[in-house]
Protein backbone atom coordinates (compact mmCIF):
# COMPACT_ATOMS: atom_id res chain seq x y z
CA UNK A 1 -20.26 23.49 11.49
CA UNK A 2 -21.02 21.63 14.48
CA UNK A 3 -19.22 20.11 17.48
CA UNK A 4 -19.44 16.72 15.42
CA UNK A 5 -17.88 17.62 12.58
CA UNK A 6 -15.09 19.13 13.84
CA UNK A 7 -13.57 16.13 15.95
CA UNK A 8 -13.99 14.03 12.68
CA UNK A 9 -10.38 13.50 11.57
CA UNK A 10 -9.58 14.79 7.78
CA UNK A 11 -8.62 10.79 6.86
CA UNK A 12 -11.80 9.91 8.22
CA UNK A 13 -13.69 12.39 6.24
CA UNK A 14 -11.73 11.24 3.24
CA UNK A 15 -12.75 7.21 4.31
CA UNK A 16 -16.44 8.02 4.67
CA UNK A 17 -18.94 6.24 2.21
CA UNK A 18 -19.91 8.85 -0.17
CA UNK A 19 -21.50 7.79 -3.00
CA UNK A 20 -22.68 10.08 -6.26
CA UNK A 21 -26.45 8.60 -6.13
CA UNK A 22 -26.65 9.95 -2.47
CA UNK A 23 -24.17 13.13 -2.67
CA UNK A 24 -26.83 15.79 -1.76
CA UNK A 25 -28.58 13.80 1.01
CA UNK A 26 -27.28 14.63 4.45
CA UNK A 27 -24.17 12.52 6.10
CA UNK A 28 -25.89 9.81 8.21
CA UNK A 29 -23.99 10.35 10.94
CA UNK A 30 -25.52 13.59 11.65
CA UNK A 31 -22.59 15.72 10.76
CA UNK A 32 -24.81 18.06 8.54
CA UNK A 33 -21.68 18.02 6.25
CA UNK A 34 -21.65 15.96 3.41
CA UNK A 35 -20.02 12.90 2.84
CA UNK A 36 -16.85 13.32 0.22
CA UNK A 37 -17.90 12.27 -3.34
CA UNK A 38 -15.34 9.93 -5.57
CA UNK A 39 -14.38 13.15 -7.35
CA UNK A 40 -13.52 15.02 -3.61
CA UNK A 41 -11.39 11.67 -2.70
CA UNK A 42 -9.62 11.69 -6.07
CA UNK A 43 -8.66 15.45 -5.80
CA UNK A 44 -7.83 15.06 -2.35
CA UNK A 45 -5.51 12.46 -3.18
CA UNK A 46 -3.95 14.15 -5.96
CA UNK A 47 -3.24 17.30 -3.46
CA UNK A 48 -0.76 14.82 -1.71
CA UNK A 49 2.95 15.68 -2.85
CA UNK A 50 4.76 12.79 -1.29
CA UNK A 51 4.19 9.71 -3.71
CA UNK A 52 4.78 7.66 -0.95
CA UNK A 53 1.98 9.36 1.26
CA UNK A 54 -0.15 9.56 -1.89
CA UNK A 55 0.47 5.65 -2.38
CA UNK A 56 -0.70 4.83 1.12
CA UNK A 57 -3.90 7.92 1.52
CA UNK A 58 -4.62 5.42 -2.00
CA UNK A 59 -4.23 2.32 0.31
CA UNK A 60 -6.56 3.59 3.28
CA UNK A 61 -8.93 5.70 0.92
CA UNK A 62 -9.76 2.52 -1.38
CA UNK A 63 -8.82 -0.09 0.96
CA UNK A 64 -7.09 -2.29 -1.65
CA UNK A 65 -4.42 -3.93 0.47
CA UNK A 66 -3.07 -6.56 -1.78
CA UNK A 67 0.94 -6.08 -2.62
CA UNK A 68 -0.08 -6.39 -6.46
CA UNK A 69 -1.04 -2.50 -6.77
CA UNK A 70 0.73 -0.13 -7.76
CA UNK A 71 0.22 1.86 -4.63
CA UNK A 72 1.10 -0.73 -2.47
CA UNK A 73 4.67 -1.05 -4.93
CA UNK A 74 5.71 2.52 -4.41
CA UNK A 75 5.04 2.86 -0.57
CA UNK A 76 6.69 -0.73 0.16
CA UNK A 77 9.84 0.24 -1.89
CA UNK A 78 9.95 3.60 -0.56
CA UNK A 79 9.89 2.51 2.93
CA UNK A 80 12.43 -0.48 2.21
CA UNK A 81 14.80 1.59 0.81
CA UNK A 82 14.69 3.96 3.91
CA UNK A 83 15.61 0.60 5.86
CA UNK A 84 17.90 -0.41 3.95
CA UNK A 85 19.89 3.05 4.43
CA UNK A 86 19.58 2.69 8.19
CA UNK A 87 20.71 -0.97 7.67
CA UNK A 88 23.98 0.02 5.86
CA UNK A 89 25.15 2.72 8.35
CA UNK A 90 24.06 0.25 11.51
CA UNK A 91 25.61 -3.32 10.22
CA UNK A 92 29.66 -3.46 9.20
CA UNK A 93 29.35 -6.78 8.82
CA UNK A 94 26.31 -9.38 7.14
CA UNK A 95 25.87 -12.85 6.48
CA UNK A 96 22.80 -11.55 4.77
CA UNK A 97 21.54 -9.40 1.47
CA UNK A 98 20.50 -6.23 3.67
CA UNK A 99 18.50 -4.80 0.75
CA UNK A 100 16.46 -8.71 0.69
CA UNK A 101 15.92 -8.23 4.78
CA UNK A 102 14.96 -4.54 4.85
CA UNK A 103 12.31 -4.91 1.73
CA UNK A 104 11.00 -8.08 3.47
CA UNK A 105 10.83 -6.41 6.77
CA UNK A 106 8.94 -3.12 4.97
CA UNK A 107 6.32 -5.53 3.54
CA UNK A 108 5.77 -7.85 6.19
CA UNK A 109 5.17 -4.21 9.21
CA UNK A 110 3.27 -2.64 6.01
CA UNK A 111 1.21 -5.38 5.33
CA UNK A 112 0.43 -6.31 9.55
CA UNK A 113 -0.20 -2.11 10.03
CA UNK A 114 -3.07 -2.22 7.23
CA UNK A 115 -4.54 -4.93 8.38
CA UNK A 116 -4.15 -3.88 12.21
CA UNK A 117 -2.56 -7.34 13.57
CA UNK A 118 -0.90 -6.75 16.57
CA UNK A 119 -0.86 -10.41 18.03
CA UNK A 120 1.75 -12.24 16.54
CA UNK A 121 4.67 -13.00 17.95
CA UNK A 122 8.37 -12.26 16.62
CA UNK A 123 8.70 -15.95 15.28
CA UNK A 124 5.43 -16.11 13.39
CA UNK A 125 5.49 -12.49 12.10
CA UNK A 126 8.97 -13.71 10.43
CA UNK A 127 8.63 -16.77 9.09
CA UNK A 128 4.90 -15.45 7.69
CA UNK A 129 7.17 -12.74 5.74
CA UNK A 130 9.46 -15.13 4.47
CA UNK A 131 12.32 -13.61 6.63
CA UNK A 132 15.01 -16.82 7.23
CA UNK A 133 18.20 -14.95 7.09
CA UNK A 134 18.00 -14.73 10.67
CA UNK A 135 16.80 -16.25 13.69
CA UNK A 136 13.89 -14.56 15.66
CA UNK A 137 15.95 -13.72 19.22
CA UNK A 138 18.61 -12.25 16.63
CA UNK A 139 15.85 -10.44 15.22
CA UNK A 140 14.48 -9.21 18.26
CA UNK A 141 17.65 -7.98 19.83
CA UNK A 142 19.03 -6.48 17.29
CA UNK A 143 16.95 -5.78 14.02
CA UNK A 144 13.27 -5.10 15.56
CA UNK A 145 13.94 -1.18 15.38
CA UNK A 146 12.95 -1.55 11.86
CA UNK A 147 9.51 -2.14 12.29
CA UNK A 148 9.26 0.28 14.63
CA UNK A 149 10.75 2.46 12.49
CA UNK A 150 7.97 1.59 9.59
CA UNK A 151 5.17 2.33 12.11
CA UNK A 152 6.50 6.00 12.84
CA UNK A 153 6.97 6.31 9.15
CA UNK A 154 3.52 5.29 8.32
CA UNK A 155 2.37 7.33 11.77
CA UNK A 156 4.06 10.15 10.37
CA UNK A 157 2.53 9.84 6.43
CA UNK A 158 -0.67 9.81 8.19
CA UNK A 159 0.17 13.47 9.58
CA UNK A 160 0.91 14.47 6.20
CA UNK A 161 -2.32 13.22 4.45
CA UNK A 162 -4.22 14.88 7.42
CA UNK A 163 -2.30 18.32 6.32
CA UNK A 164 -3.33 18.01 2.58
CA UNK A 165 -6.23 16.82 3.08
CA UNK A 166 -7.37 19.81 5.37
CA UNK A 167 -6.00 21.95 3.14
CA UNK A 168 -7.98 20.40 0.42
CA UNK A 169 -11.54 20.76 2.17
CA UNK A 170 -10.72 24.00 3.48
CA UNK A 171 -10.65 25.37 -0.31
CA UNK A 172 -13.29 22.91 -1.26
CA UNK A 173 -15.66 24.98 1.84
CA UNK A 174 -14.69 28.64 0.07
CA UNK A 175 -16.11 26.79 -3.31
């Protein structure tokens, strides 16, 4: 292997075009390795334990981002219901379903990380997701530690995939 190929990332491996008509041709980026075949992506996927990191390798592998997959379900609900546990051990008191805010609030940092939008502001992110139960300085003082706490989630998943997905070329080299 060459210099190249070893600062290429594991999920970038997995994300490279790799098509069955071209599978024995050379990657053109120079790599000398070849680019992963549907088949490799599939298996690499299925190495993933997590369902909720194997939801969202699914999302960045196939790059279907629309909240009608089944993918997109399990990661959104998994994360939501992580919020909504940190919800009910920070707020005593709400004027507000905290299971309706914390699923909004996975959906709307899911669907903005994805798509890589950083440059909306509080106001606008919220009233794009729907989110009326409370106004946007409220939100920013005291609720915006969800989203942050999405993006290390998702930051985090992304460690895992990399993990699996190493471990999956490494055997797929000895083969």
């Amino acid at each position: 292997m060459n210099a190249v190929t070893e600062k290429m990332t594991n999920l970038e491996w997995l994300t490279q075009i790799g098509l069955k008509a071209i599978e024995y041709t050379e990657d053109p980026k120079g790599t000398g390795e070849k680019g992963p075949s549907w088949e490799d992506r599939c298996g690499a996927i299925a190495s993933i334990e997590c369902p909720a990191c194997k939801a969202y390798c699914e999302l960045l592998v196939w790059g279907d981002y629309r909240d009608n997959t089944v993918a997109y379900d399990v990661l959104q609900k998994y994360l939501a219901n992580i919020l909504h546990d940190a919800l009910k051990s920070k707020v005593k008191r709400a004027t507000f379903n905290i299971e309706s805010l914390s699923l909004k609030v996975a959906k709307m940092t899911l669907f903005f990380n994805l798509r890589d939008i950083k440059n909306m502001d509080v106001e606008s992110r919220l009233k794009f997701a729907g989110i009326r139960e409370l106004k946007s300085e409220t939100y920013r003082k005291n609720y915006i530690f969800l989203e942050y706490m999405v993006e290390r989630m998702l930051d985090d998943m992304k460690d895992e995939i990399d993990y699996y997905v190493d471990i999956y070329r490494q055997n797929l080299r000895k083969s």
